[in-house]
N, C-alpha and C. Protein backbone atom coordinates (compact mmCIF):
# COMPACT_ATOMS: atom_id res chain seq x y z
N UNK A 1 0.85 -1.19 0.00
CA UNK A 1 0.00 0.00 0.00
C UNK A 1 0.89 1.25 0.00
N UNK A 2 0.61 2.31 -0.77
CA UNK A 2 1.52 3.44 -0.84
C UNK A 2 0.88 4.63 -0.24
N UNK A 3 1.62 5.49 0.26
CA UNK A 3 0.86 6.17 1.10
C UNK A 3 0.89 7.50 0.65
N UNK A 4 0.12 8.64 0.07
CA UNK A 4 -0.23 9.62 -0.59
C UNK A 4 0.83 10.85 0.52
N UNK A 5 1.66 11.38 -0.53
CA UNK A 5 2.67 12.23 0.29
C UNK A 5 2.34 13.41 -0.42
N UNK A 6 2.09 14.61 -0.25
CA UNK A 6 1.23 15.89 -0.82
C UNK A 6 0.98 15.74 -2.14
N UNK A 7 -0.31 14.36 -2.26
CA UNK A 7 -0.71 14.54 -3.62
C UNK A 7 0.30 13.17 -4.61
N UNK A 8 1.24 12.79 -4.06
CA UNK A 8 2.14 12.09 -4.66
C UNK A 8 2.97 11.13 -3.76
N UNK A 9 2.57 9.35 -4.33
CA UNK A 9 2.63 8.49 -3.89
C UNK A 9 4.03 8.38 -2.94
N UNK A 10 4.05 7.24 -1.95
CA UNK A 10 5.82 7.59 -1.70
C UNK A 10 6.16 6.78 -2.38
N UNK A 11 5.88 5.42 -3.41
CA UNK A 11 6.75 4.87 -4.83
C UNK A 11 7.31 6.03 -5.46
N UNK A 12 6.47 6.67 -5.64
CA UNK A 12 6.93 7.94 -7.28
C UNK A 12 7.95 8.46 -6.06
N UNK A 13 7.59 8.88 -4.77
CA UNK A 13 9.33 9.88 -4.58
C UNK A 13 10.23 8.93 -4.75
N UNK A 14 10.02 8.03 -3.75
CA UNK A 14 11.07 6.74 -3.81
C UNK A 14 12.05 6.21 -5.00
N UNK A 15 10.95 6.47 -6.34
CA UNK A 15 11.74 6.28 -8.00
C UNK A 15 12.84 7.36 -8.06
N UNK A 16 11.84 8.94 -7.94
CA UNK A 16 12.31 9.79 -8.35
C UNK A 16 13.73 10.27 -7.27
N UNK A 17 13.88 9.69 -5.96
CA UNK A 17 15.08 9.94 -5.21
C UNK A 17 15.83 8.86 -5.98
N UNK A 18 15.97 7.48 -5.66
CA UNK A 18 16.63 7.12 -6.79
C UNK A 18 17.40 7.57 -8.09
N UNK A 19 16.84 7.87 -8.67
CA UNK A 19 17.07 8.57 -10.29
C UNK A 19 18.01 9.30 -10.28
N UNK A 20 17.36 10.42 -9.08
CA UNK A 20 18.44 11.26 -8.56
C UNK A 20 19.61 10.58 -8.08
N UNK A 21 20.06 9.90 -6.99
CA UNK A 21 21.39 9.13 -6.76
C UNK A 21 21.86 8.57 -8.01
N UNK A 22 20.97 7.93 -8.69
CA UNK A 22 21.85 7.15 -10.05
C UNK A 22 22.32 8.78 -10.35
N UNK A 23 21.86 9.72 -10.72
CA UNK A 23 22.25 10.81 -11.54
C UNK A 23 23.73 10.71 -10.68
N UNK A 24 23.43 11.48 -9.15
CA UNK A 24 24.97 12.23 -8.66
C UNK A 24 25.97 10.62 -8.55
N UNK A 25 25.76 9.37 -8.64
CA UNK A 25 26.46 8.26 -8.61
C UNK A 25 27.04 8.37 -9.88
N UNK A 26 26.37 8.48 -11.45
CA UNK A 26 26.97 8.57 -12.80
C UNK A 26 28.17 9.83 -12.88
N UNK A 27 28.01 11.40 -12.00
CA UNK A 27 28.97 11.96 -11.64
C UNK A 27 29.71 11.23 -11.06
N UNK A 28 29.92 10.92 -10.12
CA UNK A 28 30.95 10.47 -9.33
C UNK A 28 31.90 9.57 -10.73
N UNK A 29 30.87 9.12 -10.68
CA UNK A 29 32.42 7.98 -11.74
C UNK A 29 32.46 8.48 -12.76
N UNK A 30 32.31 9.54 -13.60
CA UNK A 30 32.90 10.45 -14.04
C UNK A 30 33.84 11.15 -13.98
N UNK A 31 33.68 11.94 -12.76
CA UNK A 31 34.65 12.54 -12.07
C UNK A 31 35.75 12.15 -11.78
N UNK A 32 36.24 10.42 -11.36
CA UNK A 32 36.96 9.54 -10.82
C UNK A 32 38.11 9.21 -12.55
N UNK A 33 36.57 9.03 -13.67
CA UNK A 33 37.78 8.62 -14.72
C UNK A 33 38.35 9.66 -15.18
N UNK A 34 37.83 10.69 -15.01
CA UNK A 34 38.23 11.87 -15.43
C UNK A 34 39.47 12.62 -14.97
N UNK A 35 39.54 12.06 -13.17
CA UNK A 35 40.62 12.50 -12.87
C UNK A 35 41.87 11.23 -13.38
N UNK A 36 41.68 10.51 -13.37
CA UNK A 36 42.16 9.32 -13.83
C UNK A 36 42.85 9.50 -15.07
N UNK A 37 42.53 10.29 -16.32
CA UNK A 37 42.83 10.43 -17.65
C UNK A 37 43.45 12.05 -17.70
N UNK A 38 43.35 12.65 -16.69
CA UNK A 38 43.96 13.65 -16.69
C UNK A 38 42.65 15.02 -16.43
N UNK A 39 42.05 14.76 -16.98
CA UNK A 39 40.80 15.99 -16.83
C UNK A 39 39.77 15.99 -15.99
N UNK A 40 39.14 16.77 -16.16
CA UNK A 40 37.90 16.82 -15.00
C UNK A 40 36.48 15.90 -15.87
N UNK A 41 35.61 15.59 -14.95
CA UNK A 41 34.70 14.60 -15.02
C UNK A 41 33.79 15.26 -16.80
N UNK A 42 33.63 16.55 -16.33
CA UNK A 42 32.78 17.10 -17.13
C UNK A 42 33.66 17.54 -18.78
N UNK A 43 34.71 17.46 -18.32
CA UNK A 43 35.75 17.76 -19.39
C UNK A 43 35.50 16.36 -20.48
N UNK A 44 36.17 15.28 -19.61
CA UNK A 44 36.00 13.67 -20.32
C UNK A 44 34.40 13.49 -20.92
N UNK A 45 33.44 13.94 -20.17
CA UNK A 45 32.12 14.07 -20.91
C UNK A 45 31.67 14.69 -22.19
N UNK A 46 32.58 15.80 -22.51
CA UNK A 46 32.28 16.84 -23.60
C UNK A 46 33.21 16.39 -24.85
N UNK A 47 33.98 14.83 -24.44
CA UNK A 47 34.74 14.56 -25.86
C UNK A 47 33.62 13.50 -25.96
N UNK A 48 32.43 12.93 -25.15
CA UNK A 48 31.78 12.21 -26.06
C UNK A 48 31.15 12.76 -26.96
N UNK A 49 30.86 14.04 -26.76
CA UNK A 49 29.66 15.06 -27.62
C UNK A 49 30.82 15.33 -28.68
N UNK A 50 32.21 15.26 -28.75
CA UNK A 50 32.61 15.43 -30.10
C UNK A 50 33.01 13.95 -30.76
N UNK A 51 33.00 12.62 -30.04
CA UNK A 51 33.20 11.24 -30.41
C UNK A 51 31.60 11.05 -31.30
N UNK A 52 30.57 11.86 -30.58
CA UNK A 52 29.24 11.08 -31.11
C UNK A 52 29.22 12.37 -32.52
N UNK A 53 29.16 13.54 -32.32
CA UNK A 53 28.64 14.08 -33.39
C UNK A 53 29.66 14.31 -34.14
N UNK A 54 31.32 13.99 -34.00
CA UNK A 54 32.32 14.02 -34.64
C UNK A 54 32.78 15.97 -34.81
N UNK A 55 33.63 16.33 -36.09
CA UNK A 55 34.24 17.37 -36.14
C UNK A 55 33.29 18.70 -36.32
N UNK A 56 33.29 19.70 -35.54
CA UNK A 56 32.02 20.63 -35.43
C UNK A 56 33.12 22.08 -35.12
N UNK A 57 32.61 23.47 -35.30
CA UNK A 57 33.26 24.57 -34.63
C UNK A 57 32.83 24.52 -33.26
N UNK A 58 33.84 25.45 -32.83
CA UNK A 58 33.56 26.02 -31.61
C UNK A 58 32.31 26.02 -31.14
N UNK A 59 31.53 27.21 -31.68
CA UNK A 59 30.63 27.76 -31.47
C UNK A 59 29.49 26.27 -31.78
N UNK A 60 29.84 25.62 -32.75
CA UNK A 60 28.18 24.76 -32.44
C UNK A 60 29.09 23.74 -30.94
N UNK A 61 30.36 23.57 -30.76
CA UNK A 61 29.88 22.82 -29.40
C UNK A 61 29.72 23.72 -28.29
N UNK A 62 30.08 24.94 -28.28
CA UNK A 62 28.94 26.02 -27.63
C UNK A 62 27.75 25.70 -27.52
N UNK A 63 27.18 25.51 -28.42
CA UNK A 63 25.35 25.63 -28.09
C UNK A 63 25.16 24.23 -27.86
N UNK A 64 25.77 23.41 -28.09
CA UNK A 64 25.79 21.65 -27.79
C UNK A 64 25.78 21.70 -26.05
N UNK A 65 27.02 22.16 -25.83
CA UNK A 65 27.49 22.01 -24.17
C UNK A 65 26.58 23.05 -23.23
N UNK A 66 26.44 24.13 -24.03
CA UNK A 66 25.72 24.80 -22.90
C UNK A 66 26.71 26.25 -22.60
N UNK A 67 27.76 25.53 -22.78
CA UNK A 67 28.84 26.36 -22.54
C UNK A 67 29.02 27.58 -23.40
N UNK A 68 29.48 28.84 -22.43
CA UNK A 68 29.70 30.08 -23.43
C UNK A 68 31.42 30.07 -24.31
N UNK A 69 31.23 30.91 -25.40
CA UNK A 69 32.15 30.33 -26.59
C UNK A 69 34.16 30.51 -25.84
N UNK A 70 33.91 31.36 -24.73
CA UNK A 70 34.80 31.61 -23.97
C UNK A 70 35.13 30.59 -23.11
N UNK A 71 34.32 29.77 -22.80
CA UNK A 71 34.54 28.29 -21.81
C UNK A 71 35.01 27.61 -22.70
N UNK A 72 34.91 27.39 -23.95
CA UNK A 72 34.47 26.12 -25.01
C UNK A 72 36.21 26.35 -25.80
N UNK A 73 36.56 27.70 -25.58
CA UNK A 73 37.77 28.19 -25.95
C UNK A 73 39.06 27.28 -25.11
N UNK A 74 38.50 27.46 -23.87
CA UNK A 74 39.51 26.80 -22.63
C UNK A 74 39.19 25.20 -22.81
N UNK A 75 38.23 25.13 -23.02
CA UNK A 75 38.07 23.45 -22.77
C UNK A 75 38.63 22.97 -24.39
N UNK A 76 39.07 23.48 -25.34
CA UNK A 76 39.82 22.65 -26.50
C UNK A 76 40.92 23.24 -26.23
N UNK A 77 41.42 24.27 -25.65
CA UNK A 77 42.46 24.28 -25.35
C UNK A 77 43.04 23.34 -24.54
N UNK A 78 42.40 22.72 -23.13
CA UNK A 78 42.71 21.69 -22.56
C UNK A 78 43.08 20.23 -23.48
N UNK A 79 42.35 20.26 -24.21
CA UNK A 79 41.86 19.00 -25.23
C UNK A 79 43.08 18.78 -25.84
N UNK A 80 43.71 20.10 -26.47
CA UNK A 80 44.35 20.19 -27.44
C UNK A 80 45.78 19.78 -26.92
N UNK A 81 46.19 20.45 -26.01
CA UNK A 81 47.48 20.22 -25.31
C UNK A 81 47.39 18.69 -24.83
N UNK A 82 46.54 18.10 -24.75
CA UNK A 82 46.73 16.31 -25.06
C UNK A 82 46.46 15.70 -26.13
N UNK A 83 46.46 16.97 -27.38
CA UNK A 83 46.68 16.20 -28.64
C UNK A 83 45.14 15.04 -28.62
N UNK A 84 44.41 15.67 -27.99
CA UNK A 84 42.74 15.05 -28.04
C UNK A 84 41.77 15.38 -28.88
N UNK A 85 42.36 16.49 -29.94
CA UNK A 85 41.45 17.32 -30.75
C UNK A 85 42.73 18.07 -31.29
N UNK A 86 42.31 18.83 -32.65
CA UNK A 86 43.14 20.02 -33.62
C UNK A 86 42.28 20.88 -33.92
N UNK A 87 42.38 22.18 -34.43
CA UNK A 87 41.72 22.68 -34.78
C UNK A 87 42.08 23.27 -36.02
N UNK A 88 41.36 23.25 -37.04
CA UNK A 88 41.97 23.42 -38.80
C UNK A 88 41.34 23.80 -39.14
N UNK A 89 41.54 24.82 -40.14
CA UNK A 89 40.77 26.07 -41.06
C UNK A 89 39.87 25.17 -41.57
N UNK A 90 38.56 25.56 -42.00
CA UNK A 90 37.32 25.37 -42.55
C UNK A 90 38.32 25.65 -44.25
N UNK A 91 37.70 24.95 -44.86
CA UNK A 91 38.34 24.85 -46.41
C UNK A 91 37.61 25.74 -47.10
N UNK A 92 36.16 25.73 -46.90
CA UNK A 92 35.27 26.72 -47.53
C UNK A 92 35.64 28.01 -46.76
N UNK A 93 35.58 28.11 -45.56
CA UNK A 93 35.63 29.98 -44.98
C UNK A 93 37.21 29.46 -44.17
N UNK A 94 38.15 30.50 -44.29
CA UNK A 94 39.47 30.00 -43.55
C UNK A 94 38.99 30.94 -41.85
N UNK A 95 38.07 31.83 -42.31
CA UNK A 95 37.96 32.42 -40.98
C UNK A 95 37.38 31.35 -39.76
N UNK A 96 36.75 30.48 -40.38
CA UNK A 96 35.88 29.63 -39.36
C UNK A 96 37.25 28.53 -39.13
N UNK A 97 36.96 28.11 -37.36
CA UNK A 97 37.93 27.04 -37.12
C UNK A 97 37.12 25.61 -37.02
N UNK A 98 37.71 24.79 -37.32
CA UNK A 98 36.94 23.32 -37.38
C UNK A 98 37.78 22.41 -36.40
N UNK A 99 37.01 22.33 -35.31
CA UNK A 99 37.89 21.08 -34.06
C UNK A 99 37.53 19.58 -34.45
N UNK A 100 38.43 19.46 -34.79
CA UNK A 100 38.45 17.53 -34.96
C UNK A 100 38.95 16.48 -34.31
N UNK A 101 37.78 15.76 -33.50
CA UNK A 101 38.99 14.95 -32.45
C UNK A 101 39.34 13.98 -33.24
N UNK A 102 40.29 13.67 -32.44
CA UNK A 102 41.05 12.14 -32.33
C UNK A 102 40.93 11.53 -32.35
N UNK A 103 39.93 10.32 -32.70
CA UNK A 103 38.94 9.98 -32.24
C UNK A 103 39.80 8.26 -31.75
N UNK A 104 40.68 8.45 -32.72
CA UNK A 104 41.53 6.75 -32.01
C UNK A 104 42.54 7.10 -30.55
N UNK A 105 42.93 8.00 -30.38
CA UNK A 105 43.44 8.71 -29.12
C UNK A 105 42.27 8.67 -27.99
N UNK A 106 41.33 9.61 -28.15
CA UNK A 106 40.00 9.52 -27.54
C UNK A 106 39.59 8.28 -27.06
N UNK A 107 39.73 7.17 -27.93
CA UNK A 107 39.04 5.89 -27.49
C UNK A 107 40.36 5.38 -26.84
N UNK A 108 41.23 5.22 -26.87
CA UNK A 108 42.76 4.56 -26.31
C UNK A 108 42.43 5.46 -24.87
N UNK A 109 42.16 6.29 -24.62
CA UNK A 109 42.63 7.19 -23.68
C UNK A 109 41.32 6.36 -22.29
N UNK A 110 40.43 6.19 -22.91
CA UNK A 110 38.70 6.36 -21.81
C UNK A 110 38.47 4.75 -22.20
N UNK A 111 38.17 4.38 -22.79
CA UNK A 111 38.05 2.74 -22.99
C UNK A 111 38.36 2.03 -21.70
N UNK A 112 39.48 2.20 -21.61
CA UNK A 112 39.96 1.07 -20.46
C UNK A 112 38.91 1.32 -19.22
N UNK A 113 38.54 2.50 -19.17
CA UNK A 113 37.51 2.78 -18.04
C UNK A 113 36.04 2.90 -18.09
N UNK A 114 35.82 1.98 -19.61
CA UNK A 114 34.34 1.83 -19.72
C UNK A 114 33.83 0.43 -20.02
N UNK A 115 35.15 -0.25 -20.57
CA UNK A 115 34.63 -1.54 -21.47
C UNK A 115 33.99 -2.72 -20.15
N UNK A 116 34.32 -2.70 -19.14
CA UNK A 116 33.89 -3.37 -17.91
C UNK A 116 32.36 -2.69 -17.54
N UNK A 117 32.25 -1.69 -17.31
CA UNK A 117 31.27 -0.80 -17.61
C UNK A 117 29.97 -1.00 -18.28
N UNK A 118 30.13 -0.92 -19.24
CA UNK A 118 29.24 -1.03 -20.62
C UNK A 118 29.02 -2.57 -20.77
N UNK A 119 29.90 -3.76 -20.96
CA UNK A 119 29.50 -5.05 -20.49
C UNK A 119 28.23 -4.92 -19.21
N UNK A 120 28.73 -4.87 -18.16
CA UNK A 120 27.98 -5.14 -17.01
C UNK A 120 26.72 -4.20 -17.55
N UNK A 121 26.38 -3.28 -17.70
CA UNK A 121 25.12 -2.85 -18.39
C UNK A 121 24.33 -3.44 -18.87
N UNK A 122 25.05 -3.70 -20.06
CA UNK A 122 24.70 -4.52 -21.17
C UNK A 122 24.00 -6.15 -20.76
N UNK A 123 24.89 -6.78 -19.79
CA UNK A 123 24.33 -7.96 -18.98
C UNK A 123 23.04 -7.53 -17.94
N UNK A 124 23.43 -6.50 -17.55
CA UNK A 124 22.43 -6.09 -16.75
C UNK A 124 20.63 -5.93 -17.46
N UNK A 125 20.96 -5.08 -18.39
CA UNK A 125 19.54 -4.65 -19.45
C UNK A 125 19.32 -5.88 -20.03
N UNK A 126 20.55 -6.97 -20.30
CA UNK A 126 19.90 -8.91 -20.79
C UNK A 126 18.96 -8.96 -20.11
N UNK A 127 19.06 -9.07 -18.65
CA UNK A 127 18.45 -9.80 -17.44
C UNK A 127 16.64 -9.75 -17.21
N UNK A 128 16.86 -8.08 -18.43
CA UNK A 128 14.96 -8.01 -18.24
C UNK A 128 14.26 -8.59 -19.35
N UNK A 129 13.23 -8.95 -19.24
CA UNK A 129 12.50 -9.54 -20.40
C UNK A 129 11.90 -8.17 -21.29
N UNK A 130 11.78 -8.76 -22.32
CA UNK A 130 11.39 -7.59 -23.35
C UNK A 130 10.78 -6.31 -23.34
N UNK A 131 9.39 -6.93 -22.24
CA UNK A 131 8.66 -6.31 -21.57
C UNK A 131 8.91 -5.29 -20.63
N UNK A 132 10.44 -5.77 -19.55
CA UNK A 132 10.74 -4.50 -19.05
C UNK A 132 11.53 -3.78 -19.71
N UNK A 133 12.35 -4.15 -20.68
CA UNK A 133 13.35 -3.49 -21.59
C UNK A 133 12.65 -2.07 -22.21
N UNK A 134 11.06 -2.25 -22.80
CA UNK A 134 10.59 -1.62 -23.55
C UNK A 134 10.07 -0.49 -21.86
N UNK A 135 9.59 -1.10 -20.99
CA UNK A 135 9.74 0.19 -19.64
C UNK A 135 10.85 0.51 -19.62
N UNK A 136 11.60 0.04 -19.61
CA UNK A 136 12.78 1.15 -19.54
C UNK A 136 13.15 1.83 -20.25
N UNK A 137 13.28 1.79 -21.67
CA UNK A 137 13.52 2.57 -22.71
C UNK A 137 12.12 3.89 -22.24
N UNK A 138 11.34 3.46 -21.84
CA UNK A 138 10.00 4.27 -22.03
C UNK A 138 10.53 5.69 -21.07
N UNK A 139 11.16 5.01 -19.87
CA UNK A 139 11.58 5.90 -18.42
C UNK A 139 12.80 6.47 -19.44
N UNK A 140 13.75 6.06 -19.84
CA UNK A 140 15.02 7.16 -20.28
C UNK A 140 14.42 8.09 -21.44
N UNK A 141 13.47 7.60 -22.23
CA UNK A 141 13.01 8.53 -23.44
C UNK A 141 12.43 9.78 -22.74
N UNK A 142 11.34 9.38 -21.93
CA UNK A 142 10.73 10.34 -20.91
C UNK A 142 11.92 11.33 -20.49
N UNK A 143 12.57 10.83 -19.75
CA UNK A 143 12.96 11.57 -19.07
C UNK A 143 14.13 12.55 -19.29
N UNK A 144 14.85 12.16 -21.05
CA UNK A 144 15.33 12.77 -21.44
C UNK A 144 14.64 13.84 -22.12
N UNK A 145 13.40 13.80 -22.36
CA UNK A 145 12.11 15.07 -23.16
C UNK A 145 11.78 15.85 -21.72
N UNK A 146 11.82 15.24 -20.66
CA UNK A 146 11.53 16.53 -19.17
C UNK A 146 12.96 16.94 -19.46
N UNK A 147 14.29 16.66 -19.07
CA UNK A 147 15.54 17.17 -19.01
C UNK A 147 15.55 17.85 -20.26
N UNK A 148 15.32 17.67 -21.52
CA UNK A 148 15.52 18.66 -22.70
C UNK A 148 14.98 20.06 -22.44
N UNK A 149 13.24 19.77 -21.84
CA UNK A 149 12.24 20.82 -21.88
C UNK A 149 12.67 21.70 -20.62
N UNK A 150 12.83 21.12 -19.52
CA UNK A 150 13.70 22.05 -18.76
C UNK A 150 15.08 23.21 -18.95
N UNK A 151 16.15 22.09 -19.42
CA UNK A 151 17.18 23.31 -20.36
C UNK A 151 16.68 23.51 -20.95
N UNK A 152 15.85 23.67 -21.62
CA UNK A 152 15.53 25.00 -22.63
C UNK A 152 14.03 25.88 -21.78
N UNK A 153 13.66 25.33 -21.49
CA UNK A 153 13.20 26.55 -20.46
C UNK A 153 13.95 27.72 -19.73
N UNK A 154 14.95 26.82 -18.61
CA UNK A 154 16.16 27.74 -17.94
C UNK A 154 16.85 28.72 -19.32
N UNK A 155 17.40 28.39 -20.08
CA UNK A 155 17.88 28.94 -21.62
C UNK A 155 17.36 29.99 -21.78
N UNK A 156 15.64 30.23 -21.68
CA UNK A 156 15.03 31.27 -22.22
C UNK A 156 14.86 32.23 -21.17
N UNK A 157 14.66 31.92 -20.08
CA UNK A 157 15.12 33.32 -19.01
C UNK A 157 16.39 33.86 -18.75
């Protein structure tokens, strides 16, 4: 029996505290490989956004990260001095710079601290039957459309 906590079950807080710990727990080991590889947690995070969408300017991983074009300046500068990224004239405009990671450096560098990782996941998400697989996909889709709609709410004030 669940017991109505202003309007809202204590399961739903109970999920939603959860969620939350998985969230600040996925920091933590971030943070850990991050110091581990040389950078900060959030640093090692922002070469997946150039591993997944590959070679982009500045300015679009500006509006990617969140980050202003002055942060985004320092953080390939960090990048760069480990030879984790270059940055090379645009062929069409020489004014525009084009950052291109590494992407076989990148993976040599963070791998060792995911492939154990991503297995156990991977065994883990086996373990449910189809049925919960498709709830779960349902909970991360969700909840990445509240987390989208929120940053961009905060964004517009």
């Amino acid at each position: 029996m669940f017991v109505r906590v202003m309007g809202v079950n204590e399961g739903i807080v109970g999920l939603r505290k959860l969620s939350q710990q998985y969230a600040y727990t996925s920091i933590q080991m971030h943070e850990s490989i991050g110091r581990k590889v040389g950078l900060t947690g959030t640093d090692h995070k922002y070469l997946g956004f150039l591993i997944q969408k590959g070679q982009m300017t500045a300015g679009e991983l500006a509006v990617l990260t969140g980050l202003t074009t002055g942060a985004v300046t320092g953080l390939i500068d960090r990048f760069e001095s480990k030879k984790l990224v270059k940055r090379q004239a645009d062929k069409k405009d020489r004014r525009r710079i084009i950052i291109v990671p590494n992407v076989d450096r990148i993976t040599k560098l963070v791998t060792p601290f995911y492939k154990d990782y991503q297995d156990d996941t991977d065994e883990f998400f086996g373990s449910f039957s189809m049925e919960e697989q498709k709830t779960l996909e349902k909970y991360f889709a969700g909840s990445l459309e509240i987390l989208n709609r929120k940053i961009e709410k905060i964004n517009k004030k």
